[in-house]
PDB file of N, CA and C in Angstrom:
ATOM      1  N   UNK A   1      -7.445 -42.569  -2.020  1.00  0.00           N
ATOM      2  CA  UNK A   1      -8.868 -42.303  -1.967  1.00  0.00           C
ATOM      3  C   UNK A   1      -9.075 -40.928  -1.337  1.00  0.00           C
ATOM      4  N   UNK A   2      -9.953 -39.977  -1.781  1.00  0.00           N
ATOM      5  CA  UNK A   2     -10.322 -38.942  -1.564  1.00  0.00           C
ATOM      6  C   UNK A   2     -11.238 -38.870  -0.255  1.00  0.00           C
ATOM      7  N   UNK A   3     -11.143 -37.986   0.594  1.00  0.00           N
ATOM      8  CA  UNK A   3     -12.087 -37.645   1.602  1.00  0.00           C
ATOM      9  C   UNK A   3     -13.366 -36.636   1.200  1.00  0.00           C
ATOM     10  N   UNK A   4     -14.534 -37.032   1.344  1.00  0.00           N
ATOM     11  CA  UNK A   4     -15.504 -36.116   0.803  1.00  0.00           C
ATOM     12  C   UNK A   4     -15.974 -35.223   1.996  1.00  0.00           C
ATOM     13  N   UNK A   5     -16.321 -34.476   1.397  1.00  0.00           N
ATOM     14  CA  UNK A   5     -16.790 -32.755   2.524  1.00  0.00           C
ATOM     15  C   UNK A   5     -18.113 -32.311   2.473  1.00  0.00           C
ATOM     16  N   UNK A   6     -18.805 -32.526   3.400  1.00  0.00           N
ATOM     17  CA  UNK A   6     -20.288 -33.088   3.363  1.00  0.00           C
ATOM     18  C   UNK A   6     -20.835 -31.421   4.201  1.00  0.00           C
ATOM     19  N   UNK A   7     -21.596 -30.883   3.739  1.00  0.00           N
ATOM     20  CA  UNK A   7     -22.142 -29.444   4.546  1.00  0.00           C
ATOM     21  C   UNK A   7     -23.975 -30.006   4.154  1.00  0.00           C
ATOM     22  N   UNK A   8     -24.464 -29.897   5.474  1.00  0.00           N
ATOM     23  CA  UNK A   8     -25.523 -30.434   5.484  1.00  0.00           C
ATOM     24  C   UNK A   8     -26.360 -29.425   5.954  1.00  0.00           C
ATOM     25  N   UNK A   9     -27.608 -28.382   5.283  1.00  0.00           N
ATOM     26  CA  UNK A   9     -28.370 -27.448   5.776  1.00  0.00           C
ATOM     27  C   UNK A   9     -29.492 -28.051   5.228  1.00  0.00           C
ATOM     28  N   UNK A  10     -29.966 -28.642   7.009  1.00  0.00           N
ATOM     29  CA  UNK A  10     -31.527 -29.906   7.134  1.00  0.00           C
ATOM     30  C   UNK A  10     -32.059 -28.249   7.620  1.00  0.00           C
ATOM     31  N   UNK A  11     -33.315 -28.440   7.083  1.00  0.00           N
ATOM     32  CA  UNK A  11     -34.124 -27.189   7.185  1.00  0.00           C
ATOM     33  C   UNK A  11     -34.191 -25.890   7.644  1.00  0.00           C
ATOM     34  N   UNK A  12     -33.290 -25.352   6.498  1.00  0.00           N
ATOM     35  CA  UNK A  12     -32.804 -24.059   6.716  1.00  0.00           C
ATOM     36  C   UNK A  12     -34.029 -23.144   6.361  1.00  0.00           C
ATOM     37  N   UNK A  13     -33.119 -21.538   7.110  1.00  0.00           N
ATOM     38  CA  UNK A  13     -34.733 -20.923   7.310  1.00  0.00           C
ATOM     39  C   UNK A  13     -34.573 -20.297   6.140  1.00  0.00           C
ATOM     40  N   UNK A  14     -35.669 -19.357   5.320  1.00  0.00           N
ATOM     41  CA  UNK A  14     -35.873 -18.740   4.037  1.00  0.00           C
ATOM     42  C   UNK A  14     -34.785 -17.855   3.578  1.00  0.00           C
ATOM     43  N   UNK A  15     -34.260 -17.122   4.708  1.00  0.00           N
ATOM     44  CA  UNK A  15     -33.057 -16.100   4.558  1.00  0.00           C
ATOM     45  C   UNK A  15     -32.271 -15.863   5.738  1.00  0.00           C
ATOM     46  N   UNK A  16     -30.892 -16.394   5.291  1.00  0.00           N
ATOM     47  CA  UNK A  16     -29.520 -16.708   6.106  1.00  0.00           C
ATOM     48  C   UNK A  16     -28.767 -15.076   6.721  1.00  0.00           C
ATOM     49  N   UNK A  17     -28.601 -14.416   7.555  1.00  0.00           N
ATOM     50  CA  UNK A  17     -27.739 -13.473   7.933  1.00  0.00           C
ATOM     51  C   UNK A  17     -26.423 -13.788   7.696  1.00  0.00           C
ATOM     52  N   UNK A  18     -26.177 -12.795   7.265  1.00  0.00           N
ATOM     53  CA  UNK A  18     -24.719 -12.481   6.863  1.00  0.00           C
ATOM     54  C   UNK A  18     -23.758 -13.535   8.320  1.00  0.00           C
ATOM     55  N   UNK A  19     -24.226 -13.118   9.680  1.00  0.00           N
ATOM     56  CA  UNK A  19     -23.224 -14.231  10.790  1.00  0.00           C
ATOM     57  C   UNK A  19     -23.581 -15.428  10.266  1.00  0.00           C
ATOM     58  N   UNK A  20     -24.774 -15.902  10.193  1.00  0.00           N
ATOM     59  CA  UNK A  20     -25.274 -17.259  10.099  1.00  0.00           C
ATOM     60  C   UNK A  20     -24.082 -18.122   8.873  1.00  0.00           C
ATOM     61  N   UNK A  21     -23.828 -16.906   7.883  1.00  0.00           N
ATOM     62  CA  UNK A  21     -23.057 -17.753   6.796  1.00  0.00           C
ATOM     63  C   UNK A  21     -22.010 -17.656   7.016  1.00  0.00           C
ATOM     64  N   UNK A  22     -21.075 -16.522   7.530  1.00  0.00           N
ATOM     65  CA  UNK A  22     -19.854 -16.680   8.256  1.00  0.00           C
ATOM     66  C   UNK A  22     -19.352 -17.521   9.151  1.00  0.00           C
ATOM     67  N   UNK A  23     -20.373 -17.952   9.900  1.00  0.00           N
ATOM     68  CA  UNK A  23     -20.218 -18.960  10.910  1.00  0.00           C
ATOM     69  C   UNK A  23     -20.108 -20.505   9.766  1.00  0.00           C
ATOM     70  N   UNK A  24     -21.100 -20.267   9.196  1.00  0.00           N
ATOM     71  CA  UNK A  24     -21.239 -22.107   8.424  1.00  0.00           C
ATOM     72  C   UNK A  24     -20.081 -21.690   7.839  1.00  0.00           C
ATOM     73  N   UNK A  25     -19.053 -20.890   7.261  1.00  0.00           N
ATOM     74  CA  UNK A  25     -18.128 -20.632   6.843  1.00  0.00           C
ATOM     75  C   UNK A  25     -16.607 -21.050   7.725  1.00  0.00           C
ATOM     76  N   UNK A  26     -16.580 -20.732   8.906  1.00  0.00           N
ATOM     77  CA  UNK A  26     -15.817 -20.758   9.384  1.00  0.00           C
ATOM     78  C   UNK A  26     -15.945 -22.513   9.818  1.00  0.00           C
ATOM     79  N   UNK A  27     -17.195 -23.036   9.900  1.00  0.00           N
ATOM     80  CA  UNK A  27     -17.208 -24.484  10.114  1.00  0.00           C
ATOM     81  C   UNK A  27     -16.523 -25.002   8.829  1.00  0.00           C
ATOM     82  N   UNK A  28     -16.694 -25.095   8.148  1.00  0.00           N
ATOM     83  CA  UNK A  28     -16.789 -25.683   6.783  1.00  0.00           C
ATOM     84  C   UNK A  28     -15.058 -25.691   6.619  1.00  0.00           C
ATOM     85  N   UNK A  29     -14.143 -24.289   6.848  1.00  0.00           N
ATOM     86  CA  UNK A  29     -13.325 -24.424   7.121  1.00  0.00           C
ATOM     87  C   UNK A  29     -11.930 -25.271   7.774  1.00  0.00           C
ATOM     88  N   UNK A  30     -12.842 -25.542   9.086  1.00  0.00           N
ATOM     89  CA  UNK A  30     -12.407 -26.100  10.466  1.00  0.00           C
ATOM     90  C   UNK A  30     -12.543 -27.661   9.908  1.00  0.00           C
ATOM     91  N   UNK A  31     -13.714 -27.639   9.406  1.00  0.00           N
ATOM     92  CA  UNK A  31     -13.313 -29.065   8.677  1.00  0.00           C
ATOM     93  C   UNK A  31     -12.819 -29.833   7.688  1.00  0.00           C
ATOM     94  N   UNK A  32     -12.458 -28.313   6.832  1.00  0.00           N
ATOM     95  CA  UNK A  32     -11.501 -29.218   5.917  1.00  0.00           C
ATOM     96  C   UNK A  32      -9.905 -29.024   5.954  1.00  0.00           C
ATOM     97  N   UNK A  33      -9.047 -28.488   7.215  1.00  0.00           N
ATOM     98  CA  UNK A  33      -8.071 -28.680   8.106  1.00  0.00           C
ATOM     99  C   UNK A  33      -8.063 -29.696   8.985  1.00  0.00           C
ATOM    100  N   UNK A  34      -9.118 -30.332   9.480  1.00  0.00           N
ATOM    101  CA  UNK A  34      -9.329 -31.345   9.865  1.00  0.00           C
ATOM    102  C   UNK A  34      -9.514 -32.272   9.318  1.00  0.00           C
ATOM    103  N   UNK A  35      -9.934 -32.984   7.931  1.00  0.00           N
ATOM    104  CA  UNK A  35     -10.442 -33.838   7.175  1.00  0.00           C
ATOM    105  C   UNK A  35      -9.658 -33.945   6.128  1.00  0.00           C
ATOM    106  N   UNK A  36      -9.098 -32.502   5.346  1.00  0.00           N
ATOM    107  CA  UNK A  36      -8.979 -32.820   3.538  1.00  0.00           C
ATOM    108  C   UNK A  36      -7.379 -33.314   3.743  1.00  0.00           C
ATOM    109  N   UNK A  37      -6.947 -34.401   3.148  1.00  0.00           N
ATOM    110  CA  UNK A  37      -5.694 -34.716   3.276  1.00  0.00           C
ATOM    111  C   UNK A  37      -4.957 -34.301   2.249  1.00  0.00           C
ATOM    112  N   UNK A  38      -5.601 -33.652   1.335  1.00  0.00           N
ATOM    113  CA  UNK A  38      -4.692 -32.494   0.291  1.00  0.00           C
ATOM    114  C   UNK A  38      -4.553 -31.596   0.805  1.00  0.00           C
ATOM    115  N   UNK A  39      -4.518 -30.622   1.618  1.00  0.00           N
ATOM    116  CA  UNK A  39      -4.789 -29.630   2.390  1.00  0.00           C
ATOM    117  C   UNK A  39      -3.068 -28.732   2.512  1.00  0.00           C
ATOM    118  N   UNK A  40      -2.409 -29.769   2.217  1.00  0.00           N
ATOM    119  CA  UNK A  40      -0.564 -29.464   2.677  1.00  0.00           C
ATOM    120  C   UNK A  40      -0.374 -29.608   0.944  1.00  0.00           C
ATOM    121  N   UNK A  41      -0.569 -30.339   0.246  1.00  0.00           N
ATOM    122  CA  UNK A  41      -0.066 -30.368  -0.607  1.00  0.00           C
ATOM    123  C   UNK A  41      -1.089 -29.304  -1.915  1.00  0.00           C
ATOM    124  N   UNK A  42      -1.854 -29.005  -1.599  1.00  0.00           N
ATOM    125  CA  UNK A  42      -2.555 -27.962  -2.581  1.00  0.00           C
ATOM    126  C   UNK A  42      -1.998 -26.787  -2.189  1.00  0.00           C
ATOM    127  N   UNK A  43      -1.837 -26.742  -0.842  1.00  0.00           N
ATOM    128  CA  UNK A  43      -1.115 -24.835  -0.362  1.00  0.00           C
ATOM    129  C   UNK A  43       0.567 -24.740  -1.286  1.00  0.00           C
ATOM    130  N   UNK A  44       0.924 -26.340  -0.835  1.00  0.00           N
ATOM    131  CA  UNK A  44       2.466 -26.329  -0.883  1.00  0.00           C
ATOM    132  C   UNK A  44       2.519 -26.227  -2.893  1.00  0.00           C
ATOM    133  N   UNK A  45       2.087 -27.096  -3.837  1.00  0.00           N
ATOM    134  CA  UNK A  45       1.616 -27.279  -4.998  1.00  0.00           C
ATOM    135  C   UNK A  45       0.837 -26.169  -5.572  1.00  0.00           C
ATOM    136  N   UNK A  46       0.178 -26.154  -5.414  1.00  0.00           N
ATOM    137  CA  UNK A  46      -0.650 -25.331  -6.005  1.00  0.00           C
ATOM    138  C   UNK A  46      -1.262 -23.754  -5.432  1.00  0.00           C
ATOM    139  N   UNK A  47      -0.854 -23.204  -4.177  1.00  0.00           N
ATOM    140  CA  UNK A  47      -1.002 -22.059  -3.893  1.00  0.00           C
ATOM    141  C   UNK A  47      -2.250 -21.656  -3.409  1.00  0.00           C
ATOM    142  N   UNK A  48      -3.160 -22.992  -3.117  1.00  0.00           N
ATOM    143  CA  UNK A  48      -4.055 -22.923  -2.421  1.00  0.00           C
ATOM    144  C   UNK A  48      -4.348 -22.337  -0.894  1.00  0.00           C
ATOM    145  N   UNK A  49      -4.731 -21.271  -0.479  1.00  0.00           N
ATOM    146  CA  UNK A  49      -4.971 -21.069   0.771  1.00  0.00           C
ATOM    147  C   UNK A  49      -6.138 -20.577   1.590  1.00  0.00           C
ATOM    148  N   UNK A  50      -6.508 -21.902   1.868  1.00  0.00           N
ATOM    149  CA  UNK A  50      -8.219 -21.861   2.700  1.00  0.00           C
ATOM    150  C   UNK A  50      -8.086 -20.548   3.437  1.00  0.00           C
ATOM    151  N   UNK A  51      -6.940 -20.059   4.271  1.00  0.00           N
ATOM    152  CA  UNK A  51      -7.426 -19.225   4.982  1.00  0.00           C
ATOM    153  C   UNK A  51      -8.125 -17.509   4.302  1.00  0.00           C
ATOM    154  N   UNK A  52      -7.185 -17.541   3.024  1.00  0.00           N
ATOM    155  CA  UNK A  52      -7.531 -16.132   2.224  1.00  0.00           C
ATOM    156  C   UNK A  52      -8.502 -16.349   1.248  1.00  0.00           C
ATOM    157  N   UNK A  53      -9.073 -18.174   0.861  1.00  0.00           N
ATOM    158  CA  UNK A  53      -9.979 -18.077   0.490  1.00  0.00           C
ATOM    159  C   UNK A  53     -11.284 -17.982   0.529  1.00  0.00           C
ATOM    160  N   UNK A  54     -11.279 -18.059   2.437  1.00  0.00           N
ATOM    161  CA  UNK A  54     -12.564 -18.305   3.133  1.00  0.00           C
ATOM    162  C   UNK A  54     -12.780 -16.915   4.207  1.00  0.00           C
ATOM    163  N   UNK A  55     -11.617 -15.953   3.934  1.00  0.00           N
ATOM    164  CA  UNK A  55     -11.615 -14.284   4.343  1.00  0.00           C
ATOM    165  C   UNK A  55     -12.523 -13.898   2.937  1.00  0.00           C
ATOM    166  N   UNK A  56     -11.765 -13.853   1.408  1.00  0.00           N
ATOM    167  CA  UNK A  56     -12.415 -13.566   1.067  1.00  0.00           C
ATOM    168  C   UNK A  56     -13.671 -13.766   0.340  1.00  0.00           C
ATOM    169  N   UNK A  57     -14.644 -14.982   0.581  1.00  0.00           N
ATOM    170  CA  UNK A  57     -15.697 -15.320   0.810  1.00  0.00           C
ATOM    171  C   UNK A  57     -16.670 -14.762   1.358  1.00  0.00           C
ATOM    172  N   UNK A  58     -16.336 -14.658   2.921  1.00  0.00           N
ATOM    173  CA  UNK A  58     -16.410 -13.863   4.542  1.00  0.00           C
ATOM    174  C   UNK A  58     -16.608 -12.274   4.125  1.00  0.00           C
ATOM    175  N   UNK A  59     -15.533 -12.016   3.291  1.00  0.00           N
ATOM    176  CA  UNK A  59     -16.265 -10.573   3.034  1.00  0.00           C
ATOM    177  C   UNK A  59     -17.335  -9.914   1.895  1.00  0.00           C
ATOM    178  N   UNK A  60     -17.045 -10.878   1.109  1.00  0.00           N
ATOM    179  CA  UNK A  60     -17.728 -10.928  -0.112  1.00  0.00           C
ATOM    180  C   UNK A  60     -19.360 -10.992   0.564  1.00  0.00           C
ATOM    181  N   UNK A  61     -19.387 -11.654   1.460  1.00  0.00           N
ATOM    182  CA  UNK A  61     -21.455 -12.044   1.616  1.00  0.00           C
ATOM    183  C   UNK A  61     -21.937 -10.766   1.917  1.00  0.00           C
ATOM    184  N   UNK A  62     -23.508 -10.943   1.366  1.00  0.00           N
ATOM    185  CA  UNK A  62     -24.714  -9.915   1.583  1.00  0.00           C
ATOM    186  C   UNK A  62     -24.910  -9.919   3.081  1.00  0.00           C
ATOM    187  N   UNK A  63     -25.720  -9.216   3.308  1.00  0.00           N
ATOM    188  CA  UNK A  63     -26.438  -8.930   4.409  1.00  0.00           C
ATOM    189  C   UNK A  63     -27.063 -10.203   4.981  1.00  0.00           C
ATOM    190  N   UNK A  64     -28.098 -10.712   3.611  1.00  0.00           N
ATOM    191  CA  UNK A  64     -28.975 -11.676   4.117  1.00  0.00           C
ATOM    192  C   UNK A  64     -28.691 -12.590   2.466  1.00  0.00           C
ATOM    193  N   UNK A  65     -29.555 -13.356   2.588  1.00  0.00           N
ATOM    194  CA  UNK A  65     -29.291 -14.518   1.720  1.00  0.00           C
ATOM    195  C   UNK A  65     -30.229 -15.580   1.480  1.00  0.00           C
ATOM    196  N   UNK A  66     -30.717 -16.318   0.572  1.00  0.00           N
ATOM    197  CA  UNK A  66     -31.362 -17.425   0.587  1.00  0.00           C
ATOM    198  C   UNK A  66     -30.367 -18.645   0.326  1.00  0.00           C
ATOM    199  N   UNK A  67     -30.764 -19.690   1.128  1.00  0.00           N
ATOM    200  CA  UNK A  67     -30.634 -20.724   0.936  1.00  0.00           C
ATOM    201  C   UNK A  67     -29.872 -21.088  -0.569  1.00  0.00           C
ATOM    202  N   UNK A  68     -30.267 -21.087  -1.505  1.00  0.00           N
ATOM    203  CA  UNK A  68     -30.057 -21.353  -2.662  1.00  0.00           C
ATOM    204  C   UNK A  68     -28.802 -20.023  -3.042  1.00  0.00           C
ATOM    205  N   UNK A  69     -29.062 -18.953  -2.388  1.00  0.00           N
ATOM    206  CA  UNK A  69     -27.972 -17.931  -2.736  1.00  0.00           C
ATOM    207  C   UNK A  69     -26.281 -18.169  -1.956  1.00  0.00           C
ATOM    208  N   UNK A  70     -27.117 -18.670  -1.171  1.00  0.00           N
ATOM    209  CA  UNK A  70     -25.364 -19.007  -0.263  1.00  0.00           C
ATOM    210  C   UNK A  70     -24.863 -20.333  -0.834  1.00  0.00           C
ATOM    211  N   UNK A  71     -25.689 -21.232  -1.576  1.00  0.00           N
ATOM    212  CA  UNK A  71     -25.483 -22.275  -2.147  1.00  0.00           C
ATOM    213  C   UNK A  71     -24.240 -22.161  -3.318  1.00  0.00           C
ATOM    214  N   UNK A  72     -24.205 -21.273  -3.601  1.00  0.00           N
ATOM    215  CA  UNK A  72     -23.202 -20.359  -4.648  1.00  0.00           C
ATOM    216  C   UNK A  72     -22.224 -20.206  -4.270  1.00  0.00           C
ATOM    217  N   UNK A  73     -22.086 -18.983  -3.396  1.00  0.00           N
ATOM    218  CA  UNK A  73     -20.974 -18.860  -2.191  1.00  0.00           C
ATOM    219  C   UNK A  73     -20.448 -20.702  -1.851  1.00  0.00           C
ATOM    220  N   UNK A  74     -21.022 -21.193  -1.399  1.00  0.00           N
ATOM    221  CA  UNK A  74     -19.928 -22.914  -1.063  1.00  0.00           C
ATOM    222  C   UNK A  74     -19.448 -23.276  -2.199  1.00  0.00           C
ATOM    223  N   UNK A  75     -20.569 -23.095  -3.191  1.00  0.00           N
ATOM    224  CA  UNK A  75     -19.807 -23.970  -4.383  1.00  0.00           C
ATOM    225  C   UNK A  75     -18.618 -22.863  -4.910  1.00  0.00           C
ATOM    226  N   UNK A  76     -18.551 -21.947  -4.745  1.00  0.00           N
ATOM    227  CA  UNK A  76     -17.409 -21.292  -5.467  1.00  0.00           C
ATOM    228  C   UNK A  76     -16.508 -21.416  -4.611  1.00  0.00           C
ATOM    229  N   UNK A  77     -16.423 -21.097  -3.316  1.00  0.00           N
ATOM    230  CA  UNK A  77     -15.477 -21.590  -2.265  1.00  0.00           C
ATOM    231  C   UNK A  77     -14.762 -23.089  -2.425  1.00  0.00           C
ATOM    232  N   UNK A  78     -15.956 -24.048  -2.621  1.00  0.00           N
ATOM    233  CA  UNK A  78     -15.309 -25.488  -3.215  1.00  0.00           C
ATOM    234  C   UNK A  78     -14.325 -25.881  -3.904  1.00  0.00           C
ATOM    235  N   UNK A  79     -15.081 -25.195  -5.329  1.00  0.00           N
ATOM    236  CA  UNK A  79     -14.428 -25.549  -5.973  1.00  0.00           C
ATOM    237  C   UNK A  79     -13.356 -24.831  -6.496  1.00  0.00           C
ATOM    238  N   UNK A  80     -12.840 -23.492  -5.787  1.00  0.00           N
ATOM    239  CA  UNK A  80     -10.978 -22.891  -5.810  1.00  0.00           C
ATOM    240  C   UNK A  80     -10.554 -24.123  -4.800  1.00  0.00           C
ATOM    241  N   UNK A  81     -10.618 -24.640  -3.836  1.00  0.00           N
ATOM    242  CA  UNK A  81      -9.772 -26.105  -3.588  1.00  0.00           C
ATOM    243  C   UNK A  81      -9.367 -26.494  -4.557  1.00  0.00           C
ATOM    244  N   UNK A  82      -9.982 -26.460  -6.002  1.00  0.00           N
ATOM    245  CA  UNK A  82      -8.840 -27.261  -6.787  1.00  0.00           C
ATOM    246  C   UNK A  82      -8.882 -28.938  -6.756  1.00  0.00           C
ATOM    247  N   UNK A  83      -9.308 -29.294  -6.026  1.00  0.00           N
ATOM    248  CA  UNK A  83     -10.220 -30.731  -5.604  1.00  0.00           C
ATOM    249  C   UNK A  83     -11.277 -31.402  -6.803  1.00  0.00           C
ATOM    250  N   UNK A  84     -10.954 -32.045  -7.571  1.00  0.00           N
ATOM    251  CA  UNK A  84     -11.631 -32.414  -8.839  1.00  0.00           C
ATOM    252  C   UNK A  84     -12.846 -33.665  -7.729  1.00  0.00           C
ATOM    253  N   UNK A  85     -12.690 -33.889  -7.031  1.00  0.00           N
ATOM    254  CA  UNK A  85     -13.355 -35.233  -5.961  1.00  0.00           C
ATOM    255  C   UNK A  85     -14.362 -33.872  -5.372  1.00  0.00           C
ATOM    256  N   UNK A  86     -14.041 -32.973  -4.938  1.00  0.00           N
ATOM    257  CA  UNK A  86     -14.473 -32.025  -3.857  1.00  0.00           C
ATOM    258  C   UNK A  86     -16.222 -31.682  -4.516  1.00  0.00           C
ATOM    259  N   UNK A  87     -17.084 -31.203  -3.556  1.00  0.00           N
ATOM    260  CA  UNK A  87     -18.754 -30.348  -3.738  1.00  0.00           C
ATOM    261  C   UNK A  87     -19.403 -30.485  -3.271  1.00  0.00           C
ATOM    262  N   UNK A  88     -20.533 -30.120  -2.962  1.00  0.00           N
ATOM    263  CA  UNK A  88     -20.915 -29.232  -2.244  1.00  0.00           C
ATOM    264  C   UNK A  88     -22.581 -30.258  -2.656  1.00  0.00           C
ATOM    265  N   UNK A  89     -22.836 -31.226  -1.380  1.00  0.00           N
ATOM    266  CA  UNK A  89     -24.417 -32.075  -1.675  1.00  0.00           C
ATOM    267  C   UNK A  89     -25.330 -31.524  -0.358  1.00  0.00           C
ATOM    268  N   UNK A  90     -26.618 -31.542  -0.653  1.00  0.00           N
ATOM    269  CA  UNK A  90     -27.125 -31.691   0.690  1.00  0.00           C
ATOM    270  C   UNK A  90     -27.790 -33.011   0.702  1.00  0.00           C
ATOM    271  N   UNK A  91     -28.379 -33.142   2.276  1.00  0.00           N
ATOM    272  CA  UNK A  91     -29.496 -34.489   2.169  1.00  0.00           C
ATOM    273  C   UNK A  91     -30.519 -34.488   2.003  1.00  0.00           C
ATOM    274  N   UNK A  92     -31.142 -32.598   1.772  1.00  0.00           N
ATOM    275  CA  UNK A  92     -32.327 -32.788   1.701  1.00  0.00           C
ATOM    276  C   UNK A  92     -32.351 -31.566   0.520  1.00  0.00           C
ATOM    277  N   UNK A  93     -33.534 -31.526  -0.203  1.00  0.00           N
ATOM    278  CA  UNK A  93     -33.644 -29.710  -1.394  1.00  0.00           C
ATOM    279  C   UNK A  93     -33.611 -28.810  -0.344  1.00  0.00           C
ATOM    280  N   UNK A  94     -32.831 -27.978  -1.142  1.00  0.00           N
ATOM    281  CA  UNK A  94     -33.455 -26.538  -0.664  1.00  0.00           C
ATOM    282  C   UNK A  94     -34.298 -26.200  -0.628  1.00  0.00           C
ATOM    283  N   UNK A  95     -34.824 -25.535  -0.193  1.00  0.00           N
ATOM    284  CA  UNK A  95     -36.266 -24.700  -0.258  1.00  0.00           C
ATOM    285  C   UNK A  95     -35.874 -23.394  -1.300  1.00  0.00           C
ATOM    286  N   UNK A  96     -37.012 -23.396  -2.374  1.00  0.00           N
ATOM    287  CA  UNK A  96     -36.926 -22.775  -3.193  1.00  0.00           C
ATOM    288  C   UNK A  96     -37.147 -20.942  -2.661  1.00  0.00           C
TER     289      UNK A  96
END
């Protein structure tokens, strides 16, 4: 059974700073070294590596961002895991 990876932004503000998403970045990270139990076998298998995929993420972001724009950024981050189970829900809409 798969572990799911839950990133939850409950009322986020209109436009994210570049730290603000680095930081939810570096969380998001921290928890799926902590949580994903593919984590050894996607690096070892498949050449997966959170750490150069979440540098270059980290450098890739704008300045600022909406909600819905960084929404992009996770899901593309997601889904190079390689994780067919793996994505990216919230609990509440975005704000458009």
């Amino acid at each position: 059974m798969s572990q799911a990876l839950l990133l939850v932004l409950a009322l986020a503000p209109q436009e994210l700073t570049r730290d603000q998403m680095r930081e939810d970045l570096e969380v998001l990270a921290r928890d799926v070294r902590a949580q994903w139990s593919y984590l050894e076998d996607k690096r070892e298998h498949f050449g997966v590596d959170l750490d150069a995929l979440v540098a270059r993420a980290t450098a890739a972001l704008p300045e600022s961002a909406t909600p819905a724009e960084f929404d992009g950024v996770l899901r593309r981050l997601v889904a190079s895991l390689g994780d067919g189970h793996g994505g990216v829900r919230y609990e509440q809409p975005l704000p458009e």
